[in-house]
N, C-alpha and C. Protein backbone atom coordinates (compact mmCIF):
# COMPACT_ATOMS: atom_id res chain seq x y z
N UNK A 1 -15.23 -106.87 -6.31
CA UNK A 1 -14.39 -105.75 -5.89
C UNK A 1 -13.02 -106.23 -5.43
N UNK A 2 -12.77 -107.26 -4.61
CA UNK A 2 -11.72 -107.94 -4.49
C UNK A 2 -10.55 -108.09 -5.52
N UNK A 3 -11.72 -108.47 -6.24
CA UNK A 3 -10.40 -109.35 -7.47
C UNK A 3 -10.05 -108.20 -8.59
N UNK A 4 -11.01 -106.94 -8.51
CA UNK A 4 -10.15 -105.54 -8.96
C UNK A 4 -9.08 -105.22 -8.56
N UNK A 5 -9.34 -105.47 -6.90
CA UNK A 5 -8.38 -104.04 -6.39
C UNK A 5 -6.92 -105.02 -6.32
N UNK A 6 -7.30 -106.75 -6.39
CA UNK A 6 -6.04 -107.46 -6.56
C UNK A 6 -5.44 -107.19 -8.10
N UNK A 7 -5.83 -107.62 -9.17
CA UNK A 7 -5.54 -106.97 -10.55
C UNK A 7 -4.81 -105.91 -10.81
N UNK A 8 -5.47 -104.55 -10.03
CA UNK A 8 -4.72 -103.53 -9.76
C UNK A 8 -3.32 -103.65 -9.05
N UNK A 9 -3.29 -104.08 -8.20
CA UNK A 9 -2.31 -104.33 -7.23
C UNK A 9 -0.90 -105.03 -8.04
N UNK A 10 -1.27 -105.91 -8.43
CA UNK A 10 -0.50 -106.94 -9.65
C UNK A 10 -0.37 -105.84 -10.69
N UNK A 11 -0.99 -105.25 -11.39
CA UNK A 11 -0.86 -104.03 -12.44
C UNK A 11 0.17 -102.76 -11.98
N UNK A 12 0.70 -102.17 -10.94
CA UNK A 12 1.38 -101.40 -10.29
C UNK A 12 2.28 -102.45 -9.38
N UNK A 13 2.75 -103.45 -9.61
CA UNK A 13 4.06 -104.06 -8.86
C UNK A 13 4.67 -104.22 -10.54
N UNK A 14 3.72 -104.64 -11.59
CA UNK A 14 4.68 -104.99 -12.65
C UNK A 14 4.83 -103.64 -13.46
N UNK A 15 4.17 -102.46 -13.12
CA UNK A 15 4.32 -100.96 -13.90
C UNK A 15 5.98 -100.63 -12.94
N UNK A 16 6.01 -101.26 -11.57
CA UNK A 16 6.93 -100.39 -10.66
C UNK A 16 8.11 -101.32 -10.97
N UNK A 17 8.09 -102.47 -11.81
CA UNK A 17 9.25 -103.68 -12.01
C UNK A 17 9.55 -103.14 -13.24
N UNK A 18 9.48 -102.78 -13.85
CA UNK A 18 8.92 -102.81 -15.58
C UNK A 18 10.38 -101.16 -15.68
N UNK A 19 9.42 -100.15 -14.80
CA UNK A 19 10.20 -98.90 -14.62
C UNK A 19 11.67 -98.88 -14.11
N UNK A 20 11.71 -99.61 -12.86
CA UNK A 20 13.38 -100.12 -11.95
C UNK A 20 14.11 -101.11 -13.33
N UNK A 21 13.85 -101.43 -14.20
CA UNK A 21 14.21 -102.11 -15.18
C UNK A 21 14.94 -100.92 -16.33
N UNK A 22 14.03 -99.88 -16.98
CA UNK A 22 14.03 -99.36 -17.93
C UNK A 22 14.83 -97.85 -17.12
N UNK A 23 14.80 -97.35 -15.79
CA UNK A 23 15.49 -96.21 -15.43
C UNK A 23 16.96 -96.36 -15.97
N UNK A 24 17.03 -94.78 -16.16
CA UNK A 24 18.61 -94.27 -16.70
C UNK A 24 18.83 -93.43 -16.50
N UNK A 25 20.39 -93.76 -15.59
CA UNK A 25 21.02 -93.06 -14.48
C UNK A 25 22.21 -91.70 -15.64
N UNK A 26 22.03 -90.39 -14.99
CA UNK A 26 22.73 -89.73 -15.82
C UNK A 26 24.24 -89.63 -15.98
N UNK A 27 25.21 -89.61 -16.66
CA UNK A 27 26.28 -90.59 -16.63
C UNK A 27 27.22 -89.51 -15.63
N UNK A 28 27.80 -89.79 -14.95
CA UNK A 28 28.91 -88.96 -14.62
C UNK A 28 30.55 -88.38 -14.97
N UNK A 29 31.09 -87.54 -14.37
CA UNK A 29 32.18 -87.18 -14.80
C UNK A 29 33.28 -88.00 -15.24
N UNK A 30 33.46 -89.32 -14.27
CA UNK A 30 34.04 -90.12 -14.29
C UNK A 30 33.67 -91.24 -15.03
N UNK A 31 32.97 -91.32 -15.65
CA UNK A 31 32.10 -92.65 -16.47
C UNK A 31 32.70 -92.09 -17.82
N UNK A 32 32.50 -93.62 -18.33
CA UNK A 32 32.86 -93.54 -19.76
C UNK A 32 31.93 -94.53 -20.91
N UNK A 33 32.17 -93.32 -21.97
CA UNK A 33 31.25 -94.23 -23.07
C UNK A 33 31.87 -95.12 -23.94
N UNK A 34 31.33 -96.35 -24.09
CA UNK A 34 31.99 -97.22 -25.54
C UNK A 34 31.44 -97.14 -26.54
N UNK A 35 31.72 -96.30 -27.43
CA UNK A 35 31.56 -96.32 -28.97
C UNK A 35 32.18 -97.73 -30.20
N UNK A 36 30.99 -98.31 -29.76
CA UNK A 36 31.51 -100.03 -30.67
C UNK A 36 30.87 -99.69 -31.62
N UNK A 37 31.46 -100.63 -32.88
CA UNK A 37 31.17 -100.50 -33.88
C UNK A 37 32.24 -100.99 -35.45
N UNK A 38 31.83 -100.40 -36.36
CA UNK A 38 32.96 -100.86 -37.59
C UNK A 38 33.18 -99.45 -38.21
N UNK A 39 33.36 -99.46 -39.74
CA UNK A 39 34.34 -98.12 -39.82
C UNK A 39 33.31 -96.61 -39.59
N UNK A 40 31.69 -96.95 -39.82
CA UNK A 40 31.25 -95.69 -39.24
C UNK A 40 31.51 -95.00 -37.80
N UNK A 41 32.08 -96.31 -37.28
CA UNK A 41 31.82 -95.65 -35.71
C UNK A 41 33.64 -95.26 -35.74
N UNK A 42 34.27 -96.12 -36.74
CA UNK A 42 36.08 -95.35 -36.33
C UNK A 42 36.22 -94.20 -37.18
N UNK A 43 35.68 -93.86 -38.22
CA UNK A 43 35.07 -92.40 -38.74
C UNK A 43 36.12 -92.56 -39.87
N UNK A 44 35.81 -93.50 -40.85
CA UNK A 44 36.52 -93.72 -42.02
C UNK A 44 36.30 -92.71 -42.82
N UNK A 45 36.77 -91.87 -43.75
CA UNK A 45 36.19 -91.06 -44.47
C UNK A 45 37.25 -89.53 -44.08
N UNK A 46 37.34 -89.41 -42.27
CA UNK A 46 37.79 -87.82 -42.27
C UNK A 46 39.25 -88.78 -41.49
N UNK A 47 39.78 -87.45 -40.91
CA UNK A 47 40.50 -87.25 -39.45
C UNK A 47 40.67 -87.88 -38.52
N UNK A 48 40.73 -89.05 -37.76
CA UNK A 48 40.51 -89.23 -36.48
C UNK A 48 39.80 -88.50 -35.19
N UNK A 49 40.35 -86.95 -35.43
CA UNK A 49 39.62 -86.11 -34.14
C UNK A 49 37.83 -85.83 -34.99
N UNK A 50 37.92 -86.19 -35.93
CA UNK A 50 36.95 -85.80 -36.96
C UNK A 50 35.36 -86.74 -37.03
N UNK A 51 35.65 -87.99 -36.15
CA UNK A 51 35.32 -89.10 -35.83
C UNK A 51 34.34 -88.73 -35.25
N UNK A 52 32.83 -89.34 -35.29
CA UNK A 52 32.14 -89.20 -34.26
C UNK A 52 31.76 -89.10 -32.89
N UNK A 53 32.99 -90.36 -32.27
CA UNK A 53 33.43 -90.62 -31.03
C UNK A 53 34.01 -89.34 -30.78
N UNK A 54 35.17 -88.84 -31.14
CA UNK A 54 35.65 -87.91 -30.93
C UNK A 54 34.92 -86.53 -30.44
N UNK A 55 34.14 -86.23 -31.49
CA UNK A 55 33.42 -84.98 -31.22
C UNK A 55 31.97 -84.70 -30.29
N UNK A 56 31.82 -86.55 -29.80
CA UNK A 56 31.01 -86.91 -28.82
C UNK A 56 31.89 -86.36 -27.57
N UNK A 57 33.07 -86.89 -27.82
CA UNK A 57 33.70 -86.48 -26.34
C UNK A 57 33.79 -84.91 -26.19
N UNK A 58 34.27 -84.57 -27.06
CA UNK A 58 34.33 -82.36 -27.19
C UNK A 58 32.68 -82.38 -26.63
N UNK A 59 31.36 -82.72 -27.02
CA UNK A 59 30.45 -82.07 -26.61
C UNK A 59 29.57 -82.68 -25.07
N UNK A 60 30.15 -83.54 -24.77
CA UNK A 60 29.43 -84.22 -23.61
C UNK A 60 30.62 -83.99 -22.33
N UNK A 61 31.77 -83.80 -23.00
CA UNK A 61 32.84 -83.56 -21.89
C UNK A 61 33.54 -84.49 -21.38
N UNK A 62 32.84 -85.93 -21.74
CA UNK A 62 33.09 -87.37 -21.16
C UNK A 62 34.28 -88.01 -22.22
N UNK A 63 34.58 -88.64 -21.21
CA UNK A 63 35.85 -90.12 -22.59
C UNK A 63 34.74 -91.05 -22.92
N UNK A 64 35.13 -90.91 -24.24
CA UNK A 64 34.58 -91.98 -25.55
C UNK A 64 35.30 -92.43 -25.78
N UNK A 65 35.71 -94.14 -25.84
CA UNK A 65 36.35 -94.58 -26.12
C UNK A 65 36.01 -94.85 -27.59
N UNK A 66 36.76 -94.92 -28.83
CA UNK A 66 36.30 -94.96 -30.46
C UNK A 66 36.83 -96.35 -30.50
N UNK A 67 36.02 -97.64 -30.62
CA UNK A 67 36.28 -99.06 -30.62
C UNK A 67 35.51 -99.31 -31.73
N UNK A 68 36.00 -98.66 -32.73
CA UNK A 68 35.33 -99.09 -34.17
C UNK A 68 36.23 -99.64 -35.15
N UNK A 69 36.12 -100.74 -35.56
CA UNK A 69 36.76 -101.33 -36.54
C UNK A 69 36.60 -101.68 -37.72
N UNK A 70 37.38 -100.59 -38.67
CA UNK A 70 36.73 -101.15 -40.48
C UNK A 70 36.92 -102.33 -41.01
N UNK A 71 35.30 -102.28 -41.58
CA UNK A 71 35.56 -103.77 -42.26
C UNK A 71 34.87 -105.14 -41.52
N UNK A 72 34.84 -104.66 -39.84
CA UNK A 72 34.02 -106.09 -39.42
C UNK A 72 32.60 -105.83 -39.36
N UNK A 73 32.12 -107.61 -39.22
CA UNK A 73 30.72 -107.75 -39.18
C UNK A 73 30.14 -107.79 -37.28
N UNK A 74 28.65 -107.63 -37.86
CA UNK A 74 28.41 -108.37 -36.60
C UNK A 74 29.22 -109.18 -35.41
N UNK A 75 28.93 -110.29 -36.26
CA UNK A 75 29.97 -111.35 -35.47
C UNK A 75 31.46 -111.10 -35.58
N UNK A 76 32.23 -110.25 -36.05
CA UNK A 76 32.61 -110.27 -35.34
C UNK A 76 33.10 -109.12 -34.20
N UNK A 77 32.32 -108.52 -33.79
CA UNK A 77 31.94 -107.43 -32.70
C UNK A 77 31.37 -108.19 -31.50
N UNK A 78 30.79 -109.59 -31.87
CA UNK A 78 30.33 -110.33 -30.65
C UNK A 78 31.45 -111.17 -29.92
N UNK A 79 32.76 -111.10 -31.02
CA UNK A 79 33.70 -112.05 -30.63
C UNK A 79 35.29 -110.92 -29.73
N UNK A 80 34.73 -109.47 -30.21
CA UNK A 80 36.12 -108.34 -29.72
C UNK A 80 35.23 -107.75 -28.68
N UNK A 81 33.96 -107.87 -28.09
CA UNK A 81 33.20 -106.72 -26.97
C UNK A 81 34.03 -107.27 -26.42
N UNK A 82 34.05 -108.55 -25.46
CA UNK A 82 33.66 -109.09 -24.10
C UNK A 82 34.94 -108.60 -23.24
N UNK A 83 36.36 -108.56 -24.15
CA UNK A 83 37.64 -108.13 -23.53
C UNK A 83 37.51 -106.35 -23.23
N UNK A 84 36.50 -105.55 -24.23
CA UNK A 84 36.71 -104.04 -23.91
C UNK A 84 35.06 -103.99 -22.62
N UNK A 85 34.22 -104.43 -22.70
CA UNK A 85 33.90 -104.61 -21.35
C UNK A 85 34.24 -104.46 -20.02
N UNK A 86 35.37 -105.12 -19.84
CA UNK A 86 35.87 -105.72 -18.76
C UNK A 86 36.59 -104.07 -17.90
N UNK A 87 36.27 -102.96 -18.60
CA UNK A 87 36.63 -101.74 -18.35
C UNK A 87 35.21 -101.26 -17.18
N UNK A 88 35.63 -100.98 -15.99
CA UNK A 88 34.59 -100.71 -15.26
C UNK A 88 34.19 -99.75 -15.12
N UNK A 89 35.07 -98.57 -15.82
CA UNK A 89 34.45 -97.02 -16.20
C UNK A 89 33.26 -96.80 -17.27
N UNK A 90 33.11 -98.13 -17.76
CA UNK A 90 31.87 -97.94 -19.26
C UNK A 90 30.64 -98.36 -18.75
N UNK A 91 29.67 -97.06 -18.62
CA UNK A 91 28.82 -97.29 -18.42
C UNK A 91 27.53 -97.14 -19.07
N UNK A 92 28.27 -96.99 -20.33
CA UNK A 92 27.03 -96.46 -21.95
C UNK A 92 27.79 -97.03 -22.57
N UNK A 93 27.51 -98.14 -23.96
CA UNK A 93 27.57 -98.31 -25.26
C UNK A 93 27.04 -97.80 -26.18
N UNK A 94 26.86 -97.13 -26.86
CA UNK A 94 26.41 -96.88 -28.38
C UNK A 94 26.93 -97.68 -29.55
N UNK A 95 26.03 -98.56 -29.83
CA UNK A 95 26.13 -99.76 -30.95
C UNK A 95 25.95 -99.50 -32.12
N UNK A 96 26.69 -99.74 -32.95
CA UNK A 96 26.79 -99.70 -34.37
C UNK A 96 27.04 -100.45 -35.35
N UNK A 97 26.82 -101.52 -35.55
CA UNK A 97 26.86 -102.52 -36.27
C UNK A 97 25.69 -102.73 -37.49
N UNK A 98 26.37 -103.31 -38.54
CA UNK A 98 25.02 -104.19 -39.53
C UNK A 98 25.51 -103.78 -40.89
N UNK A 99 26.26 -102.57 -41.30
CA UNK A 99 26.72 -101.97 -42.75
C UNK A 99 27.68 -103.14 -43.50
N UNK A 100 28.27 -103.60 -42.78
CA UNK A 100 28.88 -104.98 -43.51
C UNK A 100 28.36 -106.49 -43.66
N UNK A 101 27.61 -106.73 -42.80
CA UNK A 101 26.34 -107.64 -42.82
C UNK A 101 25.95 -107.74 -44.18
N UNK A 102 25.24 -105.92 -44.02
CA UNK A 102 24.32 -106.23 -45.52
C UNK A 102 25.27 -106.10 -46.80
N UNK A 103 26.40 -105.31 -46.83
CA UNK A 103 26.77 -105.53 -48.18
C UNK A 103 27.93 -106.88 -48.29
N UNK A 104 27.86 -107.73 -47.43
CA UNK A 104 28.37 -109.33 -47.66
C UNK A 104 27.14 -110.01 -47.60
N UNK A 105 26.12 -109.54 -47.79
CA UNK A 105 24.57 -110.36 -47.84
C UNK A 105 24.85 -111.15 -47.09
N UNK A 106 25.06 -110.77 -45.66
CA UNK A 106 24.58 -111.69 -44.49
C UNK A 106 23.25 -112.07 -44.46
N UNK A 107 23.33 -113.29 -43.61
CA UNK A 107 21.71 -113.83 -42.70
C UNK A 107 21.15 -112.44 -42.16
N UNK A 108 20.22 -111.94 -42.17
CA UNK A 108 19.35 -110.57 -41.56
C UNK A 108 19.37 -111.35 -40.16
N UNK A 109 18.75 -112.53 -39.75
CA UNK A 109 18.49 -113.30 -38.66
C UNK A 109 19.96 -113.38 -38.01
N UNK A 110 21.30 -113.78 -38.48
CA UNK A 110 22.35 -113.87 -37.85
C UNK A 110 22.91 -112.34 -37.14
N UNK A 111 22.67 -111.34 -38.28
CA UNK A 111 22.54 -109.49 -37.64
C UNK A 111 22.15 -109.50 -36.40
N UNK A 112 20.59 -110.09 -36.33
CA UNK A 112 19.79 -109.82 -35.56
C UNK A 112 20.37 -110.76 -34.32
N UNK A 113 20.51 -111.57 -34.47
CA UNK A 113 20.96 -112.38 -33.02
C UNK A 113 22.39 -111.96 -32.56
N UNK A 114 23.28 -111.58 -33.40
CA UNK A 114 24.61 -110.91 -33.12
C UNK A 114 24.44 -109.66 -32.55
N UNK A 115 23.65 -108.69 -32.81
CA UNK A 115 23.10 -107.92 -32.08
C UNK A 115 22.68 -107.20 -30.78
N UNK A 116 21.44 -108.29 -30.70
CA UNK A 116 20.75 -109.11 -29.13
C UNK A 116 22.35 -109.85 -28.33
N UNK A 117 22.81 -110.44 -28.78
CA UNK A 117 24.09 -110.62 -28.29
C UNK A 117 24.93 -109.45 -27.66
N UNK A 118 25.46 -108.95 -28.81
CA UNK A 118 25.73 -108.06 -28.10
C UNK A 118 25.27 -106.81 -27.00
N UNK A 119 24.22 -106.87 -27.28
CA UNK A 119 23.27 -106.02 -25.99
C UNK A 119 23.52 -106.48 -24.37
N UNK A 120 23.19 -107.71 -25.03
CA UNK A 120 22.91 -108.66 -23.55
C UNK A 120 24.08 -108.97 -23.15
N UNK A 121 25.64 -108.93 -23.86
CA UNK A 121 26.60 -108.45 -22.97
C UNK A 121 27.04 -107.38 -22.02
N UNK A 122 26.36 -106.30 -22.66
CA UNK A 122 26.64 -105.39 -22.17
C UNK A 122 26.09 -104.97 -20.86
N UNK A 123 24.48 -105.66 -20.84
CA UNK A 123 23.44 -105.71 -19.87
C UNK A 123 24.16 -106.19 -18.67
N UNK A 124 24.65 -107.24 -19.13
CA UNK A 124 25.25 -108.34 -17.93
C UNK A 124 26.37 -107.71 -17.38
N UNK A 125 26.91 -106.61 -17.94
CA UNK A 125 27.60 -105.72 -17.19
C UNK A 125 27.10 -104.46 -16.39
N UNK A 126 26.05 -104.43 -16.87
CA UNK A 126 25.37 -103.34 -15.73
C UNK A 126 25.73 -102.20 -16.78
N UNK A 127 25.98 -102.61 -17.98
CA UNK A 127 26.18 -101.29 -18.81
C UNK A 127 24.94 -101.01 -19.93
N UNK A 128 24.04 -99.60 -20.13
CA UNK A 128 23.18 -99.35 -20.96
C UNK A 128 23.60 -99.16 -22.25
N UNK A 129 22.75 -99.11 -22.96
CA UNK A 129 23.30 -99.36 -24.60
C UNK A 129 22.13 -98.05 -25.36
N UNK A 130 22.66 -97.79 -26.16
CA UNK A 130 22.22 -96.53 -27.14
C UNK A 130 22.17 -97.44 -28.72
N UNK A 131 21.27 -98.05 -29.35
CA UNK A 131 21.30 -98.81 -30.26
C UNK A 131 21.29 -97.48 -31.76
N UNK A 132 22.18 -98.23 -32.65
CA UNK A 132 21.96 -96.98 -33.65
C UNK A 132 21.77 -97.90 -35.11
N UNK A 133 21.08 -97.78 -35.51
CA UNK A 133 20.40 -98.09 -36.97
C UNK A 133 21.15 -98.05 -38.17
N UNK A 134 21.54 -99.38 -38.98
CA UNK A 134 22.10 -98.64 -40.26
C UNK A 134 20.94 -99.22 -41.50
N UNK A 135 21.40 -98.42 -42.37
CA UNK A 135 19.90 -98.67 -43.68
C UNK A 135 20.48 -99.47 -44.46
N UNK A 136 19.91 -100.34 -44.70
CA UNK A 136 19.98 -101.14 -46.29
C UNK A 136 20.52 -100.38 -47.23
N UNK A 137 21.54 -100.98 -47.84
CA UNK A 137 22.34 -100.07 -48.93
C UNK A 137 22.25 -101.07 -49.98
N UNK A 138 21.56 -100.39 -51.06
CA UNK A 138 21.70 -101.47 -52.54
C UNK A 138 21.61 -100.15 -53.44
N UNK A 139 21.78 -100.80 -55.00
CA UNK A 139 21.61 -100.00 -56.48
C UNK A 139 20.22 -99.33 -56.60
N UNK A 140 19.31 -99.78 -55.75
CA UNK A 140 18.22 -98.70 -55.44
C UNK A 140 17.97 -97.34 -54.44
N UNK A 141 19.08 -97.20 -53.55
CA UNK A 141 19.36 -96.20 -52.67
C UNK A 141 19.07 -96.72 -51.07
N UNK A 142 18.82 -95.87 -50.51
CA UNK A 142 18.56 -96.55 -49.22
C UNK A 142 17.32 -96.77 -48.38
N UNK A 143 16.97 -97.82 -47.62
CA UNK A 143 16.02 -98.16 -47.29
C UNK A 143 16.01 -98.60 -45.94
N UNK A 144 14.87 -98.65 -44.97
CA UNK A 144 14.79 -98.54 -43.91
C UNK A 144 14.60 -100.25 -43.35
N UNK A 145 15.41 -100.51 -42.58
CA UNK A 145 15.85 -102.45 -42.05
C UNK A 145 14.73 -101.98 -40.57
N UNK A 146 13.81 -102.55 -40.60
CA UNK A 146 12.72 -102.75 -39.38
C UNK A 146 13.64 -103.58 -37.95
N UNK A 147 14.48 -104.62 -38.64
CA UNK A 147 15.13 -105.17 -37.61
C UNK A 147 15.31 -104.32 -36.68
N UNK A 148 16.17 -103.22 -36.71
CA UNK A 148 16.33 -102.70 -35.41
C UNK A 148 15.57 -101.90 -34.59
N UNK A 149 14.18 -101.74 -35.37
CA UNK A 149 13.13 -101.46 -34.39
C UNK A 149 12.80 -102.60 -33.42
N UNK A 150 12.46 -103.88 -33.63
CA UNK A 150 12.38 -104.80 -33.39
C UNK A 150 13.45 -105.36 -31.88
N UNK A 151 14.67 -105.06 -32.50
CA UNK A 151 15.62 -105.42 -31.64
C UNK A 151 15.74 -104.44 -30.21
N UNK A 152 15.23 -103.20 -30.69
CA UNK A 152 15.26 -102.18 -29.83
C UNK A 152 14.10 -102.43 -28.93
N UNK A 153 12.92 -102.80 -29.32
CA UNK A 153 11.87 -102.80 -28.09
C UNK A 153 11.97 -104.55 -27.47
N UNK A 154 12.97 -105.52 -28.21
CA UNK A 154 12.61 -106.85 -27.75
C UNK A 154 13.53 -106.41 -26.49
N UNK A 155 14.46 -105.84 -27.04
CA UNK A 155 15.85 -105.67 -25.33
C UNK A 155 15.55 -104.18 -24.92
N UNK A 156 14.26 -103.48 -25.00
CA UNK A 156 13.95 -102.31 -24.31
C UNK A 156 15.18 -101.68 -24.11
N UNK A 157 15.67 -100.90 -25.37
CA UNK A 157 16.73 -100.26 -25.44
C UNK A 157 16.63 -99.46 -26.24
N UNK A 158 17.02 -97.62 -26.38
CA UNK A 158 16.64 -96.19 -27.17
C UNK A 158 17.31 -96.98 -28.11
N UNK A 159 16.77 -96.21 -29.23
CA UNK A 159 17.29 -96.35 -30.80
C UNK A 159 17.18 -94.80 -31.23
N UNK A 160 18.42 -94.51 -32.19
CA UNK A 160 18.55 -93.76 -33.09
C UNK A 160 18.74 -93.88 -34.22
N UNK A 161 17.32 -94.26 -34.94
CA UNK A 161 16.66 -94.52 -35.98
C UNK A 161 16.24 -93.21 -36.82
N UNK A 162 17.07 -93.75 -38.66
CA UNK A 162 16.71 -93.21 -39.82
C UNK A 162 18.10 -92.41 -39.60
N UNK A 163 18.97 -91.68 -38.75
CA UNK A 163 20.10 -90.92 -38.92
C UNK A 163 21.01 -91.11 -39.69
N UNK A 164 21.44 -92.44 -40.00
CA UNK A 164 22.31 -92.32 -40.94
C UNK A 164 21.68 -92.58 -42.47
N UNK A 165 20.70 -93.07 -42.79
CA UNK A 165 19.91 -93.25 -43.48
C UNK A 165 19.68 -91.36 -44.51
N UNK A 166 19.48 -90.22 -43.69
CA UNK A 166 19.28 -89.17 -43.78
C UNK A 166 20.54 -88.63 -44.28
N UNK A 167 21.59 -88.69 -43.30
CA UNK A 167 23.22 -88.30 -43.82
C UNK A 167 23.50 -89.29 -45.10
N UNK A 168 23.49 -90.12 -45.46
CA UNK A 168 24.30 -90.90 -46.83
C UNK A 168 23.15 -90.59 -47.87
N UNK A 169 21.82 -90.25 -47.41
CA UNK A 169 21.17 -89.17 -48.57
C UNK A 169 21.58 -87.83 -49.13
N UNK A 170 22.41 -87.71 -48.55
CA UNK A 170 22.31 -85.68 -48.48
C UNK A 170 24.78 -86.34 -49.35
N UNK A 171 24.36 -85.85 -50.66
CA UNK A 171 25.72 -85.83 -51.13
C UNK A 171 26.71 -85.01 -50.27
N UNK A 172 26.09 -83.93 -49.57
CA UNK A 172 27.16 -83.10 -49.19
C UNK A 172 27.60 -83.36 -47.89
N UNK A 173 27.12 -84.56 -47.48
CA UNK A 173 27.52 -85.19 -46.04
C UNK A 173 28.03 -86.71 -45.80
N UNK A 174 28.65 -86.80 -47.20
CA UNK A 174 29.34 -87.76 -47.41
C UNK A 174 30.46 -88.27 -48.20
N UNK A 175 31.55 -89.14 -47.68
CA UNK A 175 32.38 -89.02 -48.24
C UNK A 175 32.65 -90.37 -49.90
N UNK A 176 32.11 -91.23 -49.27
CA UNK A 176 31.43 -91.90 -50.44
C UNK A 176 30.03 -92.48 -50.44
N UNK A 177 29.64 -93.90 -50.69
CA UNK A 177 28.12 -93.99 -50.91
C UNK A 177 28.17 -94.79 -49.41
N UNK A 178 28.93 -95.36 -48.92
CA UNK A 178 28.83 -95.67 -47.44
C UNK A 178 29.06 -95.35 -46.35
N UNK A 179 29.84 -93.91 -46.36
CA UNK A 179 30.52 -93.20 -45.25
C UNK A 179 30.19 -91.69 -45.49
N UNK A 180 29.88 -91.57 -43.88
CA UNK A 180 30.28 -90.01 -44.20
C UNK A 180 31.77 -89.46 -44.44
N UNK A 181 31.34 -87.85 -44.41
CA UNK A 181 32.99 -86.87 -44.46
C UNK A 181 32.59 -85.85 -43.17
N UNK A 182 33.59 -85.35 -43.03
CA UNK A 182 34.14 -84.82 -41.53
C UNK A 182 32.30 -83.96 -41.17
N UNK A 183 31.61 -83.42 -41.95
CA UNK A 183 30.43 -83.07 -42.04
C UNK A 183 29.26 -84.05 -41.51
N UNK A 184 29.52 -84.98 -41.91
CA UNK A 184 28.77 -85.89 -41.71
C UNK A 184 28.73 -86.55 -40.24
N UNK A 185 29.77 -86.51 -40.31
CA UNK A 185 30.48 -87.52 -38.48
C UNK A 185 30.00 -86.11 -37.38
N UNK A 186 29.94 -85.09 -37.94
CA UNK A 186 29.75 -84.00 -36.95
C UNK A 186 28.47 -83.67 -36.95
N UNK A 187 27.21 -84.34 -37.51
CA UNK A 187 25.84 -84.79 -37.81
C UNK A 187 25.65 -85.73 -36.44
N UNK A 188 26.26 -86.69 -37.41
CA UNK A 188 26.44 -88.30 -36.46
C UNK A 188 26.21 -87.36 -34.48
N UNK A 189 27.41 -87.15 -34.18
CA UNK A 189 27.61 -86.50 -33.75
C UNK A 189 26.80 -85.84 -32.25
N UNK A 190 26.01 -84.94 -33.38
CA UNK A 190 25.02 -84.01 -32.60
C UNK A 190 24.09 -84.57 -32.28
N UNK A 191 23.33 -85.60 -33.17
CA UNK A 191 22.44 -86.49 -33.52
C UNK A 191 22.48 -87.31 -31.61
N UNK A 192 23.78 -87.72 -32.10
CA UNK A 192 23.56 -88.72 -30.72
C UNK A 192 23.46 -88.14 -29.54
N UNK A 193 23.87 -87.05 -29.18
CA UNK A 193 24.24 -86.23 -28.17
C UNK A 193 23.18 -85.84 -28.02
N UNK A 194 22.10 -85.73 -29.14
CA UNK A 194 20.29 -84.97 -28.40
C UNK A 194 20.11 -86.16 -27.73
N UNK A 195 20.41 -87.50 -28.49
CA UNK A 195 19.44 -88.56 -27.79
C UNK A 195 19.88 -88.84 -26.35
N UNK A 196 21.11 -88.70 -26.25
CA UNK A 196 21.76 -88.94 -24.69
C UNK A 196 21.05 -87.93 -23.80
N UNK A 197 20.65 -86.69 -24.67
CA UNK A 197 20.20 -85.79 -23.49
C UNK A 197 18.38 -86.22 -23.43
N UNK A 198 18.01 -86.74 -24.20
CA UNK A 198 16.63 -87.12 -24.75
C UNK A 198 16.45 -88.41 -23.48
N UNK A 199 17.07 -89.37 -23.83
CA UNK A 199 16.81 -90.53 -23.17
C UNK A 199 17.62 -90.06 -20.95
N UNK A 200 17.93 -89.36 -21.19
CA UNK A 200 18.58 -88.99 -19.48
C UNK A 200 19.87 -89.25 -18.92
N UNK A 201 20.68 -89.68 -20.09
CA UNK A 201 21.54 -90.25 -19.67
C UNK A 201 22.72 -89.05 -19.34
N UNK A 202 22.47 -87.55 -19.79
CA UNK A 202 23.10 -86.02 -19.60
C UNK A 202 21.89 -85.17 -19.12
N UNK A 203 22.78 -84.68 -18.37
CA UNK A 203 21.76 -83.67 -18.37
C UNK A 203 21.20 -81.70 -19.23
């Protein structure tokens, strides 16, 4: 009976460590989100106000900062965070990386650690992260990269998984075979804005 009710005891200090770890605080008026990323997240394809970031900010009310840059990889998003960090109003990332990875047939493993990298910068700032999924793009259509399931439960962090995967299926929500059009980003969009309200971070 002892060595139950110790077990137990040890079982509810690491359920109550585990939870103070994984809580998420709902963002406030004054807080701001970083929208990192490459040209999905700078909203290549429409408008600028047309941008995902953008129409994140119209529906959450909050500044999004749009720190998306066409054309880079992974790495190098691990090498431009650490200076937009240093902003002490950001207290959400939403990550977007990997669409140039795969069509320069990157290392999957170098994705993946550029990634985790970048997470764990952000961590070390006391800032939460919103991980977002991109699909394998080849001459067979699109397909679902497990990595960022993977990456999402190794750094216990929400994922919004299959969304863009769904939009670059649907012709009429896109502006070519890798981007959306102003339709699409306003998908993007809504998409993220359930999960912010999904995961607690709005109320």
């Amino acid at each position: 009976m002892k060595y139950i009710l110790i077990a137990v005891t040890i079982i509810l200090i690491l359920f109550t460590l585990t939870k103070k770890e994984t809580d998420i605080q709902a963002l406030a008026t004054q807080d701001t989100i970083l929208a990192f990323g490459d040209s999905l997240t700078y909203g290549h394809g429409t408008a600028p106000a047309k941008s995902y970031p953008s129409l994140l900010s119209s529906l959450t009310g909050l500044k999004v900062i749009n720190a998306g840059v066409n054309g880079e990889t992974s790495q190098d998003g691990v090498v431009r965070l650490p200076r937009l960090l240093e902003d002490p109003s950001i207290k959400l990332m939403i990550l977007c990386f990997g669409g140039n990875d795969i069509l320069q047939k990157r290392s999957m493993s170098s994705l993946k650690k550029n990634l985790k990298t970048m997470i764990q910068l952000a961590k070390n700032k006391k800032i939460n992260v919103l991980l977002i999924s991109v699909p394998n793009i080849s001459l067979f259509g699109l397909s679902a990269l497990a990595l960022y399931e993977k990456i999402a439960e190794e750094e216990n962090v929400p994922l919004v998984n299959g969304m863009l995967a769904d939009i670059l299926s649907n012709p009429t929500l896109k502006s070519d075979q890798i981007h959306p059009n102003a339709l699409g980003y306003k998908q993007m969009a809504k998409k993220i804005y359930e999960s912010l309200k999904e995961n607690g971070w709005l109320n």
